[in-house]
N, C-alpha and C. Protein backbone atom coordinates (compact mmCIF):
# COMPACT_ATOMS: atom_id res chain seq x y z
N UNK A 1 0.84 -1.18 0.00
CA UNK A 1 0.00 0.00 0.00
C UNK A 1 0.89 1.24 0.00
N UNK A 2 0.71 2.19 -0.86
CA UNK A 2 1.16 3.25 -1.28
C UNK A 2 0.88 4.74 -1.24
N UNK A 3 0.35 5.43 -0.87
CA UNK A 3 -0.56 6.44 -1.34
C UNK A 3 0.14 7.80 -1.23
N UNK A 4 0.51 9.02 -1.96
CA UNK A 4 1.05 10.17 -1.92
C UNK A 4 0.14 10.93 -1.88
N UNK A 5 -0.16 12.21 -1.12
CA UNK A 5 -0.92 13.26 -0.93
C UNK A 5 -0.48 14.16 -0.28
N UNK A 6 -0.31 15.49 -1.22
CA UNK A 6 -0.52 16.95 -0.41
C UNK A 6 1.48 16.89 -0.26
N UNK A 7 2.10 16.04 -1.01
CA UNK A 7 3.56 15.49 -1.02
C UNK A 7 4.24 15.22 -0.09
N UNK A 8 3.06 14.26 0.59
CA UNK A 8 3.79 13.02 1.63
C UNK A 8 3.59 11.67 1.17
N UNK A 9 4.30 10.74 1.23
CA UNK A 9 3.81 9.24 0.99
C UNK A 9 3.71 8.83 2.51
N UNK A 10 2.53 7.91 2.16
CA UNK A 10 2.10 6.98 3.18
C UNK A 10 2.25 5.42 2.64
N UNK A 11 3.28 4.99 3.31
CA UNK A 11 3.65 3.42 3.20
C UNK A 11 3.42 2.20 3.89
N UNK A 12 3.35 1.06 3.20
CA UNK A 12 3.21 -0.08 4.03
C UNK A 12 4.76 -0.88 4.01
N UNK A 13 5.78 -0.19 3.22
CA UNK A 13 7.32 -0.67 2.74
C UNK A 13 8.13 -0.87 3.87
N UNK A 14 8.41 -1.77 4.13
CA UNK A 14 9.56 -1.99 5.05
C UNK A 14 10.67 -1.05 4.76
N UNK A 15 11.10 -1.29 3.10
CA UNK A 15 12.47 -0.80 3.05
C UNK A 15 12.35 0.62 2.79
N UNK A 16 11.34 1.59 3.04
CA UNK A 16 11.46 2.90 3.38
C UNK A 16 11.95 3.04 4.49
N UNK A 17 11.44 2.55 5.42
CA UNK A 17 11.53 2.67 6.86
C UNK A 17 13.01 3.10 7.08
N UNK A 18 12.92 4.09 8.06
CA UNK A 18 14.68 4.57 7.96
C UNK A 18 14.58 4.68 10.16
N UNK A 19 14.97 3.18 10.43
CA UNK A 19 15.05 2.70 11.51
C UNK A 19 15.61 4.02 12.48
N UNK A 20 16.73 4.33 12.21
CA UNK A 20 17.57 5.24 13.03
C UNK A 20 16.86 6.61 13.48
N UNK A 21 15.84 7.35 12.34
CA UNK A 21 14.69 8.48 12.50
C UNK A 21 13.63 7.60 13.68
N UNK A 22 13.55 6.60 13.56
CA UNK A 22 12.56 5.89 14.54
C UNK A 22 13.00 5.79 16.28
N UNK A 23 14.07 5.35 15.81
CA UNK A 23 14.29 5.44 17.18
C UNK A 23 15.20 6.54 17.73
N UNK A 24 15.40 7.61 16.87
CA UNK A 24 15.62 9.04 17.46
C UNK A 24 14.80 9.44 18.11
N UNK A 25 13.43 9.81 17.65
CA UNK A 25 12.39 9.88 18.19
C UNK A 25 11.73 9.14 19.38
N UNK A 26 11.77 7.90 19.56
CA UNK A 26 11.22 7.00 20.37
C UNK A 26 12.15 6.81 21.50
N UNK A 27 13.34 7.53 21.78
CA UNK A 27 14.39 7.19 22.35
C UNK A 27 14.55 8.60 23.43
N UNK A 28 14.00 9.52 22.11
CA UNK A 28 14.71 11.18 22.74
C UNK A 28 13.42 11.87 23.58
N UNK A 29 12.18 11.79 22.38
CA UNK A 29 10.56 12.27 22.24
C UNK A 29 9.87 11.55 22.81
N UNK A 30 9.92 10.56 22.90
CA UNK A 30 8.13 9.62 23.42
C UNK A 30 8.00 9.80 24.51
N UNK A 31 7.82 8.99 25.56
CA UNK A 31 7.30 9.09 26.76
C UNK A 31 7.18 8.24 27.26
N UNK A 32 6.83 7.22 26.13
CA UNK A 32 6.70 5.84 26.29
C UNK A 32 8.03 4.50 25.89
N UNK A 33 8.94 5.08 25.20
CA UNK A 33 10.11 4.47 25.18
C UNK A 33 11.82 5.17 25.28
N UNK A 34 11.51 5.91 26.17
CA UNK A 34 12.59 7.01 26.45
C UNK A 34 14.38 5.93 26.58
N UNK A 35 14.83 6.52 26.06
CA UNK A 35 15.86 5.32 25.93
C UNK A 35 16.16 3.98 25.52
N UNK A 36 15.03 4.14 24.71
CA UNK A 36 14.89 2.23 24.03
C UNK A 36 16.29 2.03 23.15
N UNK A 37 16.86 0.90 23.11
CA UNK A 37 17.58 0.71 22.19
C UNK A 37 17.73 0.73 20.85
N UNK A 38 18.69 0.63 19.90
CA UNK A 38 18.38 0.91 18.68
C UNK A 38 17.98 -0.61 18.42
N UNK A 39 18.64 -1.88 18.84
CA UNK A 39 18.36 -3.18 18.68
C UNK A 39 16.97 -3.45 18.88
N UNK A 40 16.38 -2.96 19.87
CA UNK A 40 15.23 -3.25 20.27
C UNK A 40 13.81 -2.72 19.12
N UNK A 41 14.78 -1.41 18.58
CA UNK A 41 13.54 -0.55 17.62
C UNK A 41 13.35 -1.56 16.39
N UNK A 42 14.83 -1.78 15.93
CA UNK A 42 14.91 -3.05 14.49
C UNK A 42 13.79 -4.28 14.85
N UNK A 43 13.88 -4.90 15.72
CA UNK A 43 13.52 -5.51 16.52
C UNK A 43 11.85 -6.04 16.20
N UNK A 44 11.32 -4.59 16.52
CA UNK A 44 10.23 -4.67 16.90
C UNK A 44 9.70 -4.26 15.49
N UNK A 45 10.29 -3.25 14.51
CA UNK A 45 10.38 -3.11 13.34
C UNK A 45 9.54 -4.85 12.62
N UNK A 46 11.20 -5.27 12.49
CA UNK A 46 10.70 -6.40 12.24
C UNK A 46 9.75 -7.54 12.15
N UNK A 47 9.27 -6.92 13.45
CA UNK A 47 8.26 -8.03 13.41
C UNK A 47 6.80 -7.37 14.04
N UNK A 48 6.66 -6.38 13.09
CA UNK A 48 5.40 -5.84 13.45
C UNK A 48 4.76 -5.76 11.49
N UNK A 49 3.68 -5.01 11.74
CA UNK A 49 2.73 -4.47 10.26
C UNK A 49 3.33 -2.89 10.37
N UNK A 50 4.51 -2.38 9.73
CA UNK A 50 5.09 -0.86 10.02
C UNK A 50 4.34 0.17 9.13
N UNK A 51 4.06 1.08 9.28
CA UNK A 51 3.25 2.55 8.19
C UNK A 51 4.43 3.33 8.46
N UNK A 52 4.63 4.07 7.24
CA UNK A 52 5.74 5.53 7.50
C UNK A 52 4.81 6.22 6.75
N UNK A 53 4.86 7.20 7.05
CA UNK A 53 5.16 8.83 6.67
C UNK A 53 5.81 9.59 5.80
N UNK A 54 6.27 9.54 4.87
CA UNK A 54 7.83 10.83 4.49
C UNK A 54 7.15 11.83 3.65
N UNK A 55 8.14 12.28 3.84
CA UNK A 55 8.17 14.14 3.18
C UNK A 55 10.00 13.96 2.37
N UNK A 56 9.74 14.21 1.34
CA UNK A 56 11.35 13.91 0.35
C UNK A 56 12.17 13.17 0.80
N UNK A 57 11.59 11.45 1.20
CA UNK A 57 11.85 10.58 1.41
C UNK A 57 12.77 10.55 2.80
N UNK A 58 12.36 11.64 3.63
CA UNK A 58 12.49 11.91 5.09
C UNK A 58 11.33 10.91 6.05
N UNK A 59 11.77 10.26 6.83
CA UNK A 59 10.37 9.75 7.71
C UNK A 59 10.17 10.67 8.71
N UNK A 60 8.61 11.44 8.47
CA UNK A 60 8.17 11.81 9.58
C UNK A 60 7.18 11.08 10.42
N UNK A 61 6.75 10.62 10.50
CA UNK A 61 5.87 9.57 11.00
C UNK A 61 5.52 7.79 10.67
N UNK A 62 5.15 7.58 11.92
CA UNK A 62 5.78 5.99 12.03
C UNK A 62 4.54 5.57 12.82
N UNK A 63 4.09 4.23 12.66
CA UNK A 63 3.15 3.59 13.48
C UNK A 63 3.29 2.12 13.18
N UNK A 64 3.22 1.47 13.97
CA UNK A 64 3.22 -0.11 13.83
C UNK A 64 2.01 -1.01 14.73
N UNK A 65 1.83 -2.31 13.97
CA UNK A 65 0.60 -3.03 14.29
C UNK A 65 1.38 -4.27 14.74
N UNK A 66 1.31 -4.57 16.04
CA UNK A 66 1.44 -6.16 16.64
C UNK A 66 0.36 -6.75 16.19
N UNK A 67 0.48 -7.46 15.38
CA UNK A 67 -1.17 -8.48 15.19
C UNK A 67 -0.56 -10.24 14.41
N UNK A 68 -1.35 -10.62 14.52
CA UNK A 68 -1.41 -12.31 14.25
C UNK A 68 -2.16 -11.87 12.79
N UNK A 69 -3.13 -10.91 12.32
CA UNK A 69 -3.31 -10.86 10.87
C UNK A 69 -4.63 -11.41 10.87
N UNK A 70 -5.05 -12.06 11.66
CA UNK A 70 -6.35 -12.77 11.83
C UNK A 70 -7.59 -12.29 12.91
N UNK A 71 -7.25 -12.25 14.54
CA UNK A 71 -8.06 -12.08 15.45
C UNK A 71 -7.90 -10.86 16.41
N UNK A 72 -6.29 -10.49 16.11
CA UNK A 72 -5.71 -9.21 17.39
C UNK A 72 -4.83 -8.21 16.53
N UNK A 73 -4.93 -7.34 17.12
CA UNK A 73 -4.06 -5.91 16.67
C UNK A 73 -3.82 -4.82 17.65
N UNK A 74 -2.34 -4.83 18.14
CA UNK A 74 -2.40 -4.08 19.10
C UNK A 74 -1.73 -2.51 18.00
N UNK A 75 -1.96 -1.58 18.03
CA UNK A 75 -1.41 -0.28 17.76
C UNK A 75 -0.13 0.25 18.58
N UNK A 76 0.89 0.86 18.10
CA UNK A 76 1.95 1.31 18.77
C UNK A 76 2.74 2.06 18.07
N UNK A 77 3.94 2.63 18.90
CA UNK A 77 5.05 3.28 18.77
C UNK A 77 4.14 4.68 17.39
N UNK A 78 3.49 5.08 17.80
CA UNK A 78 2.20 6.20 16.59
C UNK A 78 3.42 7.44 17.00
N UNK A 79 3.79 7.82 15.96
CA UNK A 79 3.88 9.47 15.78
C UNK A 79 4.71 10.16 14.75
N UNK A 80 4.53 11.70 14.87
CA UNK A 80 4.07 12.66 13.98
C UNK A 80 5.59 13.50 13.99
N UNK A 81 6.35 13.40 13.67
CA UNK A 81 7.80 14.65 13.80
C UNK A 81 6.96 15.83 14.18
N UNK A 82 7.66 16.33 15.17
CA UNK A 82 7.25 17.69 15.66
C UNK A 82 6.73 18.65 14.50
N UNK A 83 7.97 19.26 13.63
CA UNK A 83 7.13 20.15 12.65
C UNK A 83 6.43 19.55 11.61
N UNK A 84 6.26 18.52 12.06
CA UNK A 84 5.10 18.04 10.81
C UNK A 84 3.67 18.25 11.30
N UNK A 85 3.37 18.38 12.92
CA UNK A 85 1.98 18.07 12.99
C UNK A 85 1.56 19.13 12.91
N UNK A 86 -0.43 19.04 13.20
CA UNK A 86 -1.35 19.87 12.84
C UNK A 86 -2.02 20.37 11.57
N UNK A 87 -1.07 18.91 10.83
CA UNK A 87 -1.64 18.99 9.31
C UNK A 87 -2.41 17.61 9.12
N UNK A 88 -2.76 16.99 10.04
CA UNK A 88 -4.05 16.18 9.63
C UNK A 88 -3.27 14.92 9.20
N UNK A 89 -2.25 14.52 9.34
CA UNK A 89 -1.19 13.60 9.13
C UNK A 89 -1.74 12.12 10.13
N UNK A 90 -1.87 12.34 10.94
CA UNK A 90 -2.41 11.24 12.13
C UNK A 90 -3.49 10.45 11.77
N UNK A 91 -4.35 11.59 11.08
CA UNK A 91 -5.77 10.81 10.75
C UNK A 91 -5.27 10.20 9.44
N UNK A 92 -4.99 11.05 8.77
CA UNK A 92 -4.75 10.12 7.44
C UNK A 92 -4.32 8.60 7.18
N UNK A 93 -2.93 8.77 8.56
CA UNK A 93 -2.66 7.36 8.81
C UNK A 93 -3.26 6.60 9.57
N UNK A 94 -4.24 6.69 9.97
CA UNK A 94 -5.40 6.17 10.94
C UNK A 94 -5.99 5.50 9.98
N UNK A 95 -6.64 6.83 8.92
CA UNK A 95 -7.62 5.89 7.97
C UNK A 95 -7.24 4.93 7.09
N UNK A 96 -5.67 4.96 6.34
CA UNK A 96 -5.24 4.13 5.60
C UNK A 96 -4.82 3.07 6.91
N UNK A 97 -4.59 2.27 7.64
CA UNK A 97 -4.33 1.84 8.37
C UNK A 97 -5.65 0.95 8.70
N UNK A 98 -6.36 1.49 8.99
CA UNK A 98 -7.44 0.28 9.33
C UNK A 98 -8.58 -0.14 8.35
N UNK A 99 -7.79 0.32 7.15
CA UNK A 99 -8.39 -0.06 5.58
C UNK A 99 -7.35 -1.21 5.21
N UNK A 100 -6.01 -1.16 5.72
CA UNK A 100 -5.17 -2.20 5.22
C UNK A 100 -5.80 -3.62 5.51
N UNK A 101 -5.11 -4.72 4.36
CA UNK A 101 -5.87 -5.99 4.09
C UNK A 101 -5.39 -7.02 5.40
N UNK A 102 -4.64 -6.52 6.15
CA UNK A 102 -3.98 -7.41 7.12
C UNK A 102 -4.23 -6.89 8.67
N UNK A 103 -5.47 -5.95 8.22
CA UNK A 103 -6.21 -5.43 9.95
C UNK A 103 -7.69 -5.49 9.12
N UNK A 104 -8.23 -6.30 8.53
CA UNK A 104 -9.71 -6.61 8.79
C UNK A 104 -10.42 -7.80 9.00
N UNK A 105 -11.29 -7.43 9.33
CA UNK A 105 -11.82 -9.04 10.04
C UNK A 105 -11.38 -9.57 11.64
N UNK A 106 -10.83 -8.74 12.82
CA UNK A 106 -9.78 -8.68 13.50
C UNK A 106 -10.71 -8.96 14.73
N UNK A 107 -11.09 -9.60 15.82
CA UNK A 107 -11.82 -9.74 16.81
C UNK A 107 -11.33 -8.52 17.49
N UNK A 108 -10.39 -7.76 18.33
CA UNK A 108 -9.88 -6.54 18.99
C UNK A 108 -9.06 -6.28 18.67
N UNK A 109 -8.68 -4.47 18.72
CA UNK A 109 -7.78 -3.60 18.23
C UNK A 109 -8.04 -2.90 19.33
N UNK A 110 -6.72 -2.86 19.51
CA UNK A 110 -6.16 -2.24 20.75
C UNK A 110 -4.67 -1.11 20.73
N UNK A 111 -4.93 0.23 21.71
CA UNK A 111 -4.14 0.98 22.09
C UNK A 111 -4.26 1.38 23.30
N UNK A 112 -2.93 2.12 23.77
CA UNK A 112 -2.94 2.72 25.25
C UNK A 112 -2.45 4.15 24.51
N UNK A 113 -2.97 5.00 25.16
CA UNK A 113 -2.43 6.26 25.13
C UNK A 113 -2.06 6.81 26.07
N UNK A 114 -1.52 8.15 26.88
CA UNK A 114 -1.72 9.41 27.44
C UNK A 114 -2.54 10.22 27.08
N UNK A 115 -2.52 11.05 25.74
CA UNK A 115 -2.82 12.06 25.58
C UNK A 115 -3.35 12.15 24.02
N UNK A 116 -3.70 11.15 23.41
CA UNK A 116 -4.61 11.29 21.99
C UNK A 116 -5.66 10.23 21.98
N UNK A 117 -6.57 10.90 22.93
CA UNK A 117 -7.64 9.69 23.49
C UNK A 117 -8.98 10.50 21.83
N UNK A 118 -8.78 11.87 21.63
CA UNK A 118 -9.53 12.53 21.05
C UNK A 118 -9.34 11.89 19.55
N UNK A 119 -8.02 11.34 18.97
CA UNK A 119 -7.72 11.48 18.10
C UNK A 119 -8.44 9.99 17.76
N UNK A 120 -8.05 8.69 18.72
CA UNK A 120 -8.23 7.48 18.48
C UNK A 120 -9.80 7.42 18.77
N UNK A 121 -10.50 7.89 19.34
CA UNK A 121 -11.99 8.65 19.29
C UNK A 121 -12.88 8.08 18.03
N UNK A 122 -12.01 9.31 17.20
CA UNK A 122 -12.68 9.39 16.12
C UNK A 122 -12.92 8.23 14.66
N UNK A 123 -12.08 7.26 15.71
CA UNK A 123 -11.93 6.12 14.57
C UNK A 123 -12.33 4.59 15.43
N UNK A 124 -13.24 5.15 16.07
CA UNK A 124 -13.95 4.03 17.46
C UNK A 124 -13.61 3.12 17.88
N UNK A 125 -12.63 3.75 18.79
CA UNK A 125 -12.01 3.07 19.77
C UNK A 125 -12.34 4.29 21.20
N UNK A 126 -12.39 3.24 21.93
CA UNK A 126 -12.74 3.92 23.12
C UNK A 126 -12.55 3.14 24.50
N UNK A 127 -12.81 3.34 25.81
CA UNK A 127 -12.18 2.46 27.33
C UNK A 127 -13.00 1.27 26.91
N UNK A 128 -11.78 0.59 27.39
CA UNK A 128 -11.87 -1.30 27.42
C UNK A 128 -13.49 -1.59 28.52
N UNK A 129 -14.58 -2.13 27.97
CA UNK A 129 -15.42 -2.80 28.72
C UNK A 129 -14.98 -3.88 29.44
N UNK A 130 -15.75 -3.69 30.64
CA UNK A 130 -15.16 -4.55 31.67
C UNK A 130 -13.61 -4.82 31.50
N UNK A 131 -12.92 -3.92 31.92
CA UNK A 131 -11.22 -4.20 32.32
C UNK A 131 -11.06 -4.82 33.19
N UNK A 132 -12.12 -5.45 33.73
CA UNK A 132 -11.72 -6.36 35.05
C UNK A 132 -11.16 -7.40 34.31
N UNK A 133 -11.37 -7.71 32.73
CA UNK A 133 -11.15 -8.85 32.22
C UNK A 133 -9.66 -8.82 31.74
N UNK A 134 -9.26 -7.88 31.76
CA UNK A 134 -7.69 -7.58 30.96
C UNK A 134 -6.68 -7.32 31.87
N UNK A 135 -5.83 -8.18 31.53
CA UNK A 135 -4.27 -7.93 32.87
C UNK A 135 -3.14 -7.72 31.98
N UNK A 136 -2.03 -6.99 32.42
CA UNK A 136 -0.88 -7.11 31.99
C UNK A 136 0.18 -7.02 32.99
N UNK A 137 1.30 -7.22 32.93
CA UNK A 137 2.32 -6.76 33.48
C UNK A 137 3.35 -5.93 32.82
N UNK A 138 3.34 -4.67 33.44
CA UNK A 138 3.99 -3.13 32.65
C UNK A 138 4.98 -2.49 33.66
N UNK A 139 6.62 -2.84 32.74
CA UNK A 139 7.94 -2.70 33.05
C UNK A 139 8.09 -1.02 33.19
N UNK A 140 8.00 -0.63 34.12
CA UNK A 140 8.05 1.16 34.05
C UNK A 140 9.54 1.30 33.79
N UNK A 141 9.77 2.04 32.90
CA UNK A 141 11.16 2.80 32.22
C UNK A 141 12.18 1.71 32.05
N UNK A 142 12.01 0.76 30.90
CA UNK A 142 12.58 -0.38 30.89
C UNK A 142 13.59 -0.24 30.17
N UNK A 143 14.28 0.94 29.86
CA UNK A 143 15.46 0.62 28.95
C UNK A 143 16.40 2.02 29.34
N UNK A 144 16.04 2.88 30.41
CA UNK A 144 16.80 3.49 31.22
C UNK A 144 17.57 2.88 31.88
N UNK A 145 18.72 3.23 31.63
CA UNK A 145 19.69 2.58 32.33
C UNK A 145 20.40 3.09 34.20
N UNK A 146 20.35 2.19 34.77
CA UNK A 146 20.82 2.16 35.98
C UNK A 146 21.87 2.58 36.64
N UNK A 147 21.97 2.67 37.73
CA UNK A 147 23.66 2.94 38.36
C UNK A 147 23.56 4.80 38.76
């Protein structure tokens, strides 16, 4: 899946993906993986459903799908290069994203956020019914290093 608009491409290509912009971001910016490794970003790269972003074959934005392709899809590592947002970039990859052939038919799709509860909203998703039913175990600041 391919699509250029407004002169960004939106990809489903692995070999766009420019790993090192990924985990600049996810390393320096997130919140949620502040210090992750670069091994760990390839990693997860690898073995996820990846979307990019670019602007003159720059990646500004990145999102990836944990899923089996069949019954589950978890959403992750979502975002927007700083001066890129507020141009409607998020949704776009929202909507090509849950049009792709390898997230339909999916029993749950799932994200955690902080702070774009408005954004994932609009593409209906909303708080887990009965969470009494859902457990995890969640490593706080797992790749900050010690000492």
């Amino acid at each position: 899946m391919e699509i250029e608009e407004n002169g960004f491409v939106f990809s489903d290509d692995k070999n766009k993906i420019d790993p090192i912009a990924i985990h600049h971001y996810l390393s320096t910016q997130s919140y949620w993986a502040k210090d992750i490794p670069l091994e760990v970003v390839q990693r997860s790269i690898d073995n996820s459903l990846c979307f990019g972003i670019y602007k003159d074959t720059r990646q500004v934005g990145f999102a990836r799908w944990i899923t089996d392709k069949a019954t589950f899809g978890y959403l992750a590592d979502v975002y927007i290069d700083g001066a890129y947002r507020g141009q409607g970039l998020s949704k776009k990859l929202m909507s090509l994203m849950l049009f792709h052939k390898d997230l339909q038919g999916l029993r749950r799709y799932m994200l955690a956020t902080l702070d774009a509860h408005g954004l994932y909203a609009q593409f209906g998703f909303k708080a887990i019914e009965h969470p009494e039913r859902i457990m995890g175990i969640a490593i706080e600041n797992p790749y900050q290093k010690q000492g």
